[in-house]
N, C-alpha and C. Protein backbone atom coordinates (compact mmCIF):
# COMPACT_ATOMS: atom_id res chain seq x y z
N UNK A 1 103.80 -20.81 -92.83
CA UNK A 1 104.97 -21.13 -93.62
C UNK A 1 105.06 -20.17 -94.80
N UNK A 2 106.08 -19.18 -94.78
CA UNK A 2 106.10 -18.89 -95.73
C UNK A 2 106.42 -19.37 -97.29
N UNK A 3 105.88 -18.75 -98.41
CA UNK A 3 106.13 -19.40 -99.61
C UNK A 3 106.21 -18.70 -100.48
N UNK A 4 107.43 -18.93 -101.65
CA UNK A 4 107.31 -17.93 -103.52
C UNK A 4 106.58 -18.55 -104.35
N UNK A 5 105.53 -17.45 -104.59
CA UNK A 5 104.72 -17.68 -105.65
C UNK A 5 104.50 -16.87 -106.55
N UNK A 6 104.25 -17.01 -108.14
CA UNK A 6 104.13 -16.54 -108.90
C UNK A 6 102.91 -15.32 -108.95
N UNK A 7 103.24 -14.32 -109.14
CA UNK A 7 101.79 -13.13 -109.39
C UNK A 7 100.81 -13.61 -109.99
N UNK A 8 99.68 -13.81 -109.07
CA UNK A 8 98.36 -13.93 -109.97
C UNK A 8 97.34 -13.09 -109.61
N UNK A 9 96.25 -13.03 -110.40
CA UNK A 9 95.52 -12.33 -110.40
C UNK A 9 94.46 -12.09 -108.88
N UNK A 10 94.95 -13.58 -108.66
CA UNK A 10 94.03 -13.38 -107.07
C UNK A 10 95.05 -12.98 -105.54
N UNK A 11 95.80 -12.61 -105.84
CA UNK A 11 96.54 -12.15 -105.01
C UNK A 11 96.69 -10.36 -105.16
N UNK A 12 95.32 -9.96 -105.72
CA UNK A 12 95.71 -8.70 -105.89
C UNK A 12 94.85 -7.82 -104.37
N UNK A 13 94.31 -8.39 -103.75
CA UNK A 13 94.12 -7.74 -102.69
C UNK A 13 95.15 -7.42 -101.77
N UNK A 14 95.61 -8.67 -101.23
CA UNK A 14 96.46 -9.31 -100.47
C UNK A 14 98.20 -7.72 -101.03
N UNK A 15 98.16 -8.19 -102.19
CA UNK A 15 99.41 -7.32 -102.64
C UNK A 15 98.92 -5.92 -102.33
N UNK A 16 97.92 -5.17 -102.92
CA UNK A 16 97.35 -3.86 -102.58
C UNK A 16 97.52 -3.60 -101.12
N UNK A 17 96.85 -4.16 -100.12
CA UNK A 17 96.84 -4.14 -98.59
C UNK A 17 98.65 -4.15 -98.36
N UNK A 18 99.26 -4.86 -99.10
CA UNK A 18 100.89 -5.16 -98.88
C UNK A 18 101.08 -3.72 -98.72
N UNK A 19 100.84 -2.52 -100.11
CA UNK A 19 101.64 -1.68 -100.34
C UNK A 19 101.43 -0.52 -99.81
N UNK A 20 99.81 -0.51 -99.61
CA UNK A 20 99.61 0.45 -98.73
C UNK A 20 99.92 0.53 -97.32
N UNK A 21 100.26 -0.60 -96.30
CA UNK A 21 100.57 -0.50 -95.06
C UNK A 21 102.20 -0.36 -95.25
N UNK A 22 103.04 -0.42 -96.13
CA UNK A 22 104.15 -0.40 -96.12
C UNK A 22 104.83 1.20 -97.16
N UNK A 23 103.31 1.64 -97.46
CA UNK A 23 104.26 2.95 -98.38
C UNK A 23 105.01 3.65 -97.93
N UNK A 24 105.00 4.04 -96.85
CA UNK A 24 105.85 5.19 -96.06
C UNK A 24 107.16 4.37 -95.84
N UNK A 25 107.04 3.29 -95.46
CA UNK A 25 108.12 2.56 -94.74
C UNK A 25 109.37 2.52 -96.65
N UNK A 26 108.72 1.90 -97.34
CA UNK A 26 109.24 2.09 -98.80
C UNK A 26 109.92 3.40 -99.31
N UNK A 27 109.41 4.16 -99.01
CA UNK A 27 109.46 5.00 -99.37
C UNK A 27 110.97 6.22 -98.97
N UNK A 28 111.03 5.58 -98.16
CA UNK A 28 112.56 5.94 -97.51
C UNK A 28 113.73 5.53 -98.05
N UNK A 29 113.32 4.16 -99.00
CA UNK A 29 114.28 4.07 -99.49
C UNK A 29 114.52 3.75 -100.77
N UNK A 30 112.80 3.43 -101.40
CA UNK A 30 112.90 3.96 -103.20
C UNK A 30 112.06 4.86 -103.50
N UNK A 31 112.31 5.23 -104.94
CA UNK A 31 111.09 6.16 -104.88
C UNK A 31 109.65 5.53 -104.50
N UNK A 32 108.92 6.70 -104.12
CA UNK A 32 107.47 6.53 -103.84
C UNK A 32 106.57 6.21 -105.27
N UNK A 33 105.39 5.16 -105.11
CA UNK A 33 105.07 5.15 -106.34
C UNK A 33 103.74 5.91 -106.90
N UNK A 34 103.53 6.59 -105.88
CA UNK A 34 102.79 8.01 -105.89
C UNK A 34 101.25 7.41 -105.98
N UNK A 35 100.26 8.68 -105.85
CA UNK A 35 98.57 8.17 -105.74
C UNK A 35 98.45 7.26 -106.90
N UNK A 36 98.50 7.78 -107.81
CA UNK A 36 98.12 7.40 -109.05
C UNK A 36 97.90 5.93 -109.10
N UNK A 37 99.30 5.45 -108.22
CA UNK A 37 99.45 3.71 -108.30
C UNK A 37 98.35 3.27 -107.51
N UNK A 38 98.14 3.58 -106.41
CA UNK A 38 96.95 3.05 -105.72
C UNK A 38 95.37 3.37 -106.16
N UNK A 39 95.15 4.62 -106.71
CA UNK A 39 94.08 5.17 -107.15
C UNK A 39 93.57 3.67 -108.74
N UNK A 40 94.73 3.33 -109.36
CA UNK A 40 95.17 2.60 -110.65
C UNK A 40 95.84 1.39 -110.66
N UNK A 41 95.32 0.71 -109.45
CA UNK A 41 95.90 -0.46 -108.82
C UNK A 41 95.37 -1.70 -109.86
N UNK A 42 94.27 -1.85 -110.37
CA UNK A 42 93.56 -2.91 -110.34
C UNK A 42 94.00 -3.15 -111.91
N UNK A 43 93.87 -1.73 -112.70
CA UNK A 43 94.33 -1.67 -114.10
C UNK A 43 95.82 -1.65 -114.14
N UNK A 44 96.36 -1.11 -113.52
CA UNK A 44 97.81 -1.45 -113.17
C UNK A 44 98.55 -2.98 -112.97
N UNK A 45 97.87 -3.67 -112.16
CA UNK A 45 98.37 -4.88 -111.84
C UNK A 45 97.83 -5.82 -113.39
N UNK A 46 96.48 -5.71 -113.88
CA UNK A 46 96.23 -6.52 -115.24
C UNK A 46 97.30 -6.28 -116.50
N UNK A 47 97.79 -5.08 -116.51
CA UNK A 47 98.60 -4.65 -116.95
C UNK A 47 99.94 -5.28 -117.33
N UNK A 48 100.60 -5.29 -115.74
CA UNK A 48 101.79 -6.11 -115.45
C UNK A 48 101.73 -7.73 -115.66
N UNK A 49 100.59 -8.26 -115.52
CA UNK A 49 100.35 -9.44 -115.56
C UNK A 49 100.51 -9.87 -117.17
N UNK A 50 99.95 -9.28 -118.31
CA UNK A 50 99.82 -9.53 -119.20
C UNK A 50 101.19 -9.38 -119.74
N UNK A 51 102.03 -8.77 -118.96
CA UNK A 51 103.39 -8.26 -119.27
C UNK A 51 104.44 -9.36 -118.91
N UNK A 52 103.94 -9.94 -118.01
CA UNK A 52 104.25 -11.03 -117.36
C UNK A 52 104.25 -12.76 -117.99
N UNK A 53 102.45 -12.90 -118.63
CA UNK A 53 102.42 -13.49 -119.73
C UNK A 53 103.01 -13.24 -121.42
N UNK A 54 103.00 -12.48 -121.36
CA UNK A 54 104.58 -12.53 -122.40
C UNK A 54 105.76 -12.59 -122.27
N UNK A 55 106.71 -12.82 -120.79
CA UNK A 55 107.73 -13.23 -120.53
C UNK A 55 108.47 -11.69 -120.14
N UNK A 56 107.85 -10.98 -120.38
CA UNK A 56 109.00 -9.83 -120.63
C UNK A 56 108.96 -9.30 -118.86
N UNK A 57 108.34 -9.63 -118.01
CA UNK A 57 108.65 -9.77 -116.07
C UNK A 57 107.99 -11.23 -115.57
N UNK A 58 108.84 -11.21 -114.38
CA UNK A 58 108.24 -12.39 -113.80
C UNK A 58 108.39 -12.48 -112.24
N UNK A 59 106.45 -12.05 -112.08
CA UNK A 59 106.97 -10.81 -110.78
C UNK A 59 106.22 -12.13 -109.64
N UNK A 60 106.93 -12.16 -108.63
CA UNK A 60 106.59 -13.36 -107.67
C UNK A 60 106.28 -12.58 -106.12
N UNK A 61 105.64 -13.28 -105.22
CA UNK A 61 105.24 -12.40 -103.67
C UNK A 61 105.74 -13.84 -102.79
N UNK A 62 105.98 -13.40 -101.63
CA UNK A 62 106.39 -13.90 -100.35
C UNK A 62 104.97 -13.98 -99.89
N UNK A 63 104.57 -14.93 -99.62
CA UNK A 63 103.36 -15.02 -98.88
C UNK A 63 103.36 -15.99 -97.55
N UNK A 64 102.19 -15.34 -96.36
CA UNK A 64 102.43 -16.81 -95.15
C UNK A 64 101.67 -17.42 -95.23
N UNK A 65 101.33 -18.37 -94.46
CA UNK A 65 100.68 -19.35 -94.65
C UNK A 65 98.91 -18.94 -94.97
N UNK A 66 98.69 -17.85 -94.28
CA UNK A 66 97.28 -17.03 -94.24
C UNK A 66 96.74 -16.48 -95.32
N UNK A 67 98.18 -16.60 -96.29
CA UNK A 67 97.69 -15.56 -97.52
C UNK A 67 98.35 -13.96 -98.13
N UNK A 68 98.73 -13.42 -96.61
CA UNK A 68 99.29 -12.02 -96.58
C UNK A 68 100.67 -12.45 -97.48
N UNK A 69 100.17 -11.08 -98.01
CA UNK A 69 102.04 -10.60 -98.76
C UNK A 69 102.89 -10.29 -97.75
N UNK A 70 103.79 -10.96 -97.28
CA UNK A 70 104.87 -10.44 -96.86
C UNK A 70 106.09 -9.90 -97.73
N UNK A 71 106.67 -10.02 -98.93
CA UNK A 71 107.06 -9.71 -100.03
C UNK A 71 107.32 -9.44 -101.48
N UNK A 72 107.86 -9.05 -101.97
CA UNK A 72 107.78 -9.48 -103.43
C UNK A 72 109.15 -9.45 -103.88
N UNK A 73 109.59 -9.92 -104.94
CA UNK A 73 110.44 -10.34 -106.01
C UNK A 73 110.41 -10.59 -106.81
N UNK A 74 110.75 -9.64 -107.59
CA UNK A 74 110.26 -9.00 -109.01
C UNK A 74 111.47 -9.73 -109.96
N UNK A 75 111.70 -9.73 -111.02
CA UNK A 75 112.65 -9.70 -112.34
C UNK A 75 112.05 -9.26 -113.58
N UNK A 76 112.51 -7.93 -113.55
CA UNK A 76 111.76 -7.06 -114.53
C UNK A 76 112.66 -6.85 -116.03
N UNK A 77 111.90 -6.44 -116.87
CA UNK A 77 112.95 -6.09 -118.36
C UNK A 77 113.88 -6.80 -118.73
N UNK A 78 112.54 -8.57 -118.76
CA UNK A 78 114.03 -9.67 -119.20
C UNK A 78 114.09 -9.27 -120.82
N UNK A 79 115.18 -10.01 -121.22
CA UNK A 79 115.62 -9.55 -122.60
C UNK A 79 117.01 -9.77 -122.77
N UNK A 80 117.24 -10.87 -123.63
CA UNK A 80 118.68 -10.94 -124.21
C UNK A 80 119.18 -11.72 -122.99
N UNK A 81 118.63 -13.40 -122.21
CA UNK A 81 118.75 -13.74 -120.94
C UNK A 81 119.47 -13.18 -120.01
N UNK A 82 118.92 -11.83 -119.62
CA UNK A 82 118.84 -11.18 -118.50
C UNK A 82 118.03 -10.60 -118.05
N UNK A 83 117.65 -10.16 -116.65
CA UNK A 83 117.20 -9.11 -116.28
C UNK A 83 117.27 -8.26 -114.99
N UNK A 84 116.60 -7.40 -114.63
CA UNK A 84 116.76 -6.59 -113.49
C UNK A 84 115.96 -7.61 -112.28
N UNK A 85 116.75 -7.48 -110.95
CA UNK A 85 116.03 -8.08 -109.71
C UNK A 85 115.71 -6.39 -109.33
N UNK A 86 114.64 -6.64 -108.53
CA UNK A 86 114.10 -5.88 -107.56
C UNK A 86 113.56 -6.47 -106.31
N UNK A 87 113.25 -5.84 -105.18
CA UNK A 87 112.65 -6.72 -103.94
C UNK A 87 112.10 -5.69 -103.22
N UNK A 88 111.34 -5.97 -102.10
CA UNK A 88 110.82 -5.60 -100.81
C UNK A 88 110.43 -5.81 -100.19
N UNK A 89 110.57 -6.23 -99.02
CA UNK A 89 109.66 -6.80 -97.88
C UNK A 89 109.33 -6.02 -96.53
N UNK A 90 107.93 -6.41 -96.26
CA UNK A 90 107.35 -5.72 -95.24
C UNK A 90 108.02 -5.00 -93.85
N UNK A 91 107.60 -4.01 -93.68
CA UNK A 91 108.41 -3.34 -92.72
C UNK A 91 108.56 -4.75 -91.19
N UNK A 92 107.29 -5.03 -91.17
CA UNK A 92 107.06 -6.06 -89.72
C UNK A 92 107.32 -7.42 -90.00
N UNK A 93 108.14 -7.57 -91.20
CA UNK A 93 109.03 -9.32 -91.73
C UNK A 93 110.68 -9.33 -92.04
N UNK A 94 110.73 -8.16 -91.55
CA UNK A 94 112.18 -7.17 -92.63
C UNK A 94 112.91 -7.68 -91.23
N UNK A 95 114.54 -8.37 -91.42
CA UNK A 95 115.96 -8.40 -90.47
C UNK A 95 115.34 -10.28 -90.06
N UNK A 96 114.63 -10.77 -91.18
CA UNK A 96 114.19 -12.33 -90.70
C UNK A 96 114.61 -13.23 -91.71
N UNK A 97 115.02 -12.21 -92.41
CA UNK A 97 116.35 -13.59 -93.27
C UNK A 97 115.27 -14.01 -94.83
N UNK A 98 113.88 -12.56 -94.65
CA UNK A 98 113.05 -13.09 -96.07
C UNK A 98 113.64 -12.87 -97.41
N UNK A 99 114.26 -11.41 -97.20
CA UNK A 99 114.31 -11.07 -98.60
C UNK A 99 115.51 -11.84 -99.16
N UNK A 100 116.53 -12.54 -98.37
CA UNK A 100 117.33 -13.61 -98.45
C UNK A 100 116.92 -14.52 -98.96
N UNK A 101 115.67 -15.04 -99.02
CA UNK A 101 115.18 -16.87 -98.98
C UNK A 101 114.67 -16.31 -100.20
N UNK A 102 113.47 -14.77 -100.46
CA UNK A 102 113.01 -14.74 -101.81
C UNK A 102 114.27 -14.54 -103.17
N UNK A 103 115.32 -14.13 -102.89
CA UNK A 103 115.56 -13.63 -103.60
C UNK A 103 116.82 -14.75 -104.38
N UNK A 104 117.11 -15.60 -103.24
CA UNK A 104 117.85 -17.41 -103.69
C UNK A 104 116.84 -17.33 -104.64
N UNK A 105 116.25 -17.70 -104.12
CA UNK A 105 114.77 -18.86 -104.93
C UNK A 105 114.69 -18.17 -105.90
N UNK A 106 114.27 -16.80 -106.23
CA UNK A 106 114.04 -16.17 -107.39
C UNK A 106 114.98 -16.24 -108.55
N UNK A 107 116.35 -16.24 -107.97
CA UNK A 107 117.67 -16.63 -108.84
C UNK A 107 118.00 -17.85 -108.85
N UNK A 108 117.28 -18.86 -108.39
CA UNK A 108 117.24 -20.25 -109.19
C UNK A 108 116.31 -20.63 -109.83
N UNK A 109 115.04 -19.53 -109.65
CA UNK A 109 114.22 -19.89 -110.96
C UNK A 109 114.48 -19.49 -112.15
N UNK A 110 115.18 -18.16 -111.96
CA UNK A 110 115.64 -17.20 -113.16
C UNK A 110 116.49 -18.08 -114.09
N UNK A 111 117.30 -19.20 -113.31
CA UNK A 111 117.95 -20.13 -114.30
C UNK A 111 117.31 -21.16 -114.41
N UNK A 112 116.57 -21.95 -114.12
CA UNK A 112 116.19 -23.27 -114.26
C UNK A 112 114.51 -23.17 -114.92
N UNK A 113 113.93 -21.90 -114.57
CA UNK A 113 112.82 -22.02 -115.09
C UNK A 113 112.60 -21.08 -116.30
N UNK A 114 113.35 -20.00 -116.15
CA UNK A 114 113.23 -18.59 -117.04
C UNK A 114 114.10 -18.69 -118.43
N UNK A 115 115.36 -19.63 -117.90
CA UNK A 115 116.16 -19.42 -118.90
C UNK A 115 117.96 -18.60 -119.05
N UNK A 116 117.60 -17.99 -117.64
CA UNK A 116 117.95 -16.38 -117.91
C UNK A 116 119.73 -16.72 -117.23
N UNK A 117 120.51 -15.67 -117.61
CA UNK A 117 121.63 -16.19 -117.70
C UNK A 117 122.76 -15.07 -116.71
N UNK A 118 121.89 -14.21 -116.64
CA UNK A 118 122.55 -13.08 -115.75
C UNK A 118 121.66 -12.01 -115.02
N UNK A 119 121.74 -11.77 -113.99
CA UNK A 119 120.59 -10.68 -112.89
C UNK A 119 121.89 -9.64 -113.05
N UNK A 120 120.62 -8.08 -112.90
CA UNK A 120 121.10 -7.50 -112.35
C UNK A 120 120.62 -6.89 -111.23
N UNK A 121 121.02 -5.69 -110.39
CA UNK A 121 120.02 -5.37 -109.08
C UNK A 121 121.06 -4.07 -109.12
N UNK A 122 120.39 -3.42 -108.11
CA UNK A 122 120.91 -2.02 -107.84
C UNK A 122 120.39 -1.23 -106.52
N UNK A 123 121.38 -1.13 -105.40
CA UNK A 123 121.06 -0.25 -104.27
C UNK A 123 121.64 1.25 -104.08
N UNK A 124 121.56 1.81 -103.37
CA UNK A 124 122.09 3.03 -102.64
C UNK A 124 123.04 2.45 -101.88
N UNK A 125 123.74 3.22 -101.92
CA UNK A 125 125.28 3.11 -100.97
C UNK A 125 124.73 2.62 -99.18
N UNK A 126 123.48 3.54 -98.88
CA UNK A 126 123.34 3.59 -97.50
C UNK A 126 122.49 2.43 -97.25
N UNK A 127 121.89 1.53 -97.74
CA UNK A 127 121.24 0.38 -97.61
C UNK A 127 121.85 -0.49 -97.66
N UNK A 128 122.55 -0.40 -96.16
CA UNK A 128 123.48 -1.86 -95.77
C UNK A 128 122.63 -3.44 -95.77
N UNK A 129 121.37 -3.14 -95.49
CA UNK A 129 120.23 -4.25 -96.04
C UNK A 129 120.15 -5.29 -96.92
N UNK A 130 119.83 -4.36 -97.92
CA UNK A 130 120.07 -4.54 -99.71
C UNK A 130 121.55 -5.18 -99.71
N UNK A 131 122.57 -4.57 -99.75
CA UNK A 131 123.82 -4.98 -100.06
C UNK A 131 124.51 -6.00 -99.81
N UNK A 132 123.81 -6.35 -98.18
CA UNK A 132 123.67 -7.63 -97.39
C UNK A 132 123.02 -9.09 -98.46
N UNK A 133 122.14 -8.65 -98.71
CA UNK A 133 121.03 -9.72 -99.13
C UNK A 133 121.73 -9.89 -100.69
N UNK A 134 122.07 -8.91 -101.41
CA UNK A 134 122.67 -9.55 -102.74
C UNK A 134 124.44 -9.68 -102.77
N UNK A 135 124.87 -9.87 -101.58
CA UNK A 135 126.18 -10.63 -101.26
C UNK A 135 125.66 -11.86 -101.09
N UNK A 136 124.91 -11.87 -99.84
CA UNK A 136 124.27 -13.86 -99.92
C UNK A 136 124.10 -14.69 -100.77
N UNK A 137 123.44 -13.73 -101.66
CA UNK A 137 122.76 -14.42 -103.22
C UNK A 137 123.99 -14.83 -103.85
N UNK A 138 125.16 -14.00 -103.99
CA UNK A 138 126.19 -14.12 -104.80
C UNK A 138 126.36 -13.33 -105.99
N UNK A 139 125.47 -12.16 -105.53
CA UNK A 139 125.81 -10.87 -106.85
C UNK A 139 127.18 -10.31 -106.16
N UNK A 140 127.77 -9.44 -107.26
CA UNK A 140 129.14 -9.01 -107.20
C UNK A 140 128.88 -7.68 -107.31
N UNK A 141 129.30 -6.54 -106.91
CA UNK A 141 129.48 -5.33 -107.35
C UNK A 141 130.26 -4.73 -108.73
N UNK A 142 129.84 -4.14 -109.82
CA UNK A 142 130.18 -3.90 -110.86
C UNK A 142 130.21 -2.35 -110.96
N UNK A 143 129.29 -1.65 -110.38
CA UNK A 143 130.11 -0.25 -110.50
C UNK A 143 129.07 0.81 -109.34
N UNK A 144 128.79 1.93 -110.10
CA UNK A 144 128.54 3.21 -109.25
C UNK A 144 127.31 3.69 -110.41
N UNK A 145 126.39 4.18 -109.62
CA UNK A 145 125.11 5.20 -110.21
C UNK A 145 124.69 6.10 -108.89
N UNK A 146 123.89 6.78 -109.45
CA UNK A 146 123.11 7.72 -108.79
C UNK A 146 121.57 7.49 -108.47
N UNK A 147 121.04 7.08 -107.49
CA UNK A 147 119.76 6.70 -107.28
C UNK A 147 118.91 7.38 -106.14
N UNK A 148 118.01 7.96 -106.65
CA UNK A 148 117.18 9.12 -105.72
C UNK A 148 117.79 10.44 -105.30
N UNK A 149 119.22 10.51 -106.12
CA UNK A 149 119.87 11.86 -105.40
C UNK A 149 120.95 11.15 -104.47
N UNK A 150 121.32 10.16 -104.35
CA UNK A 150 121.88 9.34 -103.20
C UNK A 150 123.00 8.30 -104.29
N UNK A 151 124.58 8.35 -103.91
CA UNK A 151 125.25 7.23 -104.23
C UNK A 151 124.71 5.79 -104.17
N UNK A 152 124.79 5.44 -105.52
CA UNK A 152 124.33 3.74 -105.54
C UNK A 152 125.24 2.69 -105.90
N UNK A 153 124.87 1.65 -105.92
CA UNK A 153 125.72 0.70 -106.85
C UNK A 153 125.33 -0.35 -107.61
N UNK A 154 125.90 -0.81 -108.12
CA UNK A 154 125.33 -1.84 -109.43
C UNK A 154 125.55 -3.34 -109.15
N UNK A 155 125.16 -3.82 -109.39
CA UNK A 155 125.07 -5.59 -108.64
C UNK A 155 125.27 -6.78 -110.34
N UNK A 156 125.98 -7.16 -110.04
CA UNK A 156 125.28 -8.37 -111.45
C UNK A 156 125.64 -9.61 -110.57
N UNK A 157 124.98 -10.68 -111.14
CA UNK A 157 125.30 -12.83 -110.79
C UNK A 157 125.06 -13.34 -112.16
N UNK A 158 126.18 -13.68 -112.33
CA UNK A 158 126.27 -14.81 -113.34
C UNK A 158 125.33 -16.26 -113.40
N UNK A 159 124.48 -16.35 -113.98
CA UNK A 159 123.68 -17.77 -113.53
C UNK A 159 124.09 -18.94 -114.21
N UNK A 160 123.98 -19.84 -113.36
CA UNK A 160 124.60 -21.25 -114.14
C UNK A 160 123.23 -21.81 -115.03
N UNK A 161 124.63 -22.30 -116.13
CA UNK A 161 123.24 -22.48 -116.90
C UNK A 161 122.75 -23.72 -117.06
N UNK A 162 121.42 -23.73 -117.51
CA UNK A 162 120.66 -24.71 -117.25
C UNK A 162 120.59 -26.23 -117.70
N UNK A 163 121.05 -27.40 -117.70
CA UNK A 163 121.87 -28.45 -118.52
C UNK A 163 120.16 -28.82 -119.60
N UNK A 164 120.65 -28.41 -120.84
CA UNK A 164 120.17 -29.30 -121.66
C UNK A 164 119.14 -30.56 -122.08
């Protein structure tokens, strides 16, 4: 069964093994996050975590019942109740309706647990995928950027807010 759970510290194998069987596959369609990240994994992830315990991300994984990362879903650079969504899911879980289910859930925690009052997200023009998955959610298209050298676009959702 898969499940969203919050980043912790013991899920840092599980996430590592995630990124390395999936870098190439990633990599096609964001930037690569180069050696350094894997060489700097362990100080890297304590890092984010502590970043995390101060509110300022609130980075969550798709996991199955076994343990494996099958995803993640990130909300990075909250501030001023908003912030950025990001996502990815495994090349061998990807067209199964995950990054759909993480990324609801992530935008009803973003209001009910975070606070937060507006997402934003951002694809490439050619990632009919992506564009798919934050129509479901109920992000809207707001404009045009440039991402990797490649036409992108800009996503925002209004979140309902949280009653009092």
């Amino acid at each position: 069964m898969t499940a969203l759970e919050l980043l912790r510290p013991d899920h840092a194998p599980a996430l590592l093994a995630f990124e390395r069987r999936n870098r190439a596959y990633f990599a096609a369609s964001v930037p690569d996050r180069g050696d350094a990240y894997f060489e700097e994994f362990d100080q890297r992830l304590s890092a984010l975590l502590a970043e995390q315990t101060a509110g300022m991300h609130h980075f969550h994984v798709l996991t199955d019942g076994d343990g494996r990362v099958l995803g993640r879903v990130n909300l990075v650079d909250v501030a001023d109740g908003s912030a950025e969504l990001g996502y990815r899911i495994a090349r061998h879980a990807a067209g199964q309706g995950l990054a759909t289910l993480g990324v609801r859930q992530v935008c009803a925690l973003a209001a009910r647990r975070y606070g937060l009052t507006t997402l934003r997200a951002r694809t490439t023009v050619d990632n009919a995928g992506s564009r798919t998955v934050l129509a479901r959610a109920g992000f809207e298209e707001t404009g045009t950027l440039v991402l990797m050298e490649k036409p992108g676009l800009r996503f925002t959702l209004d979140l309902p807010r949280a009653p009092l």
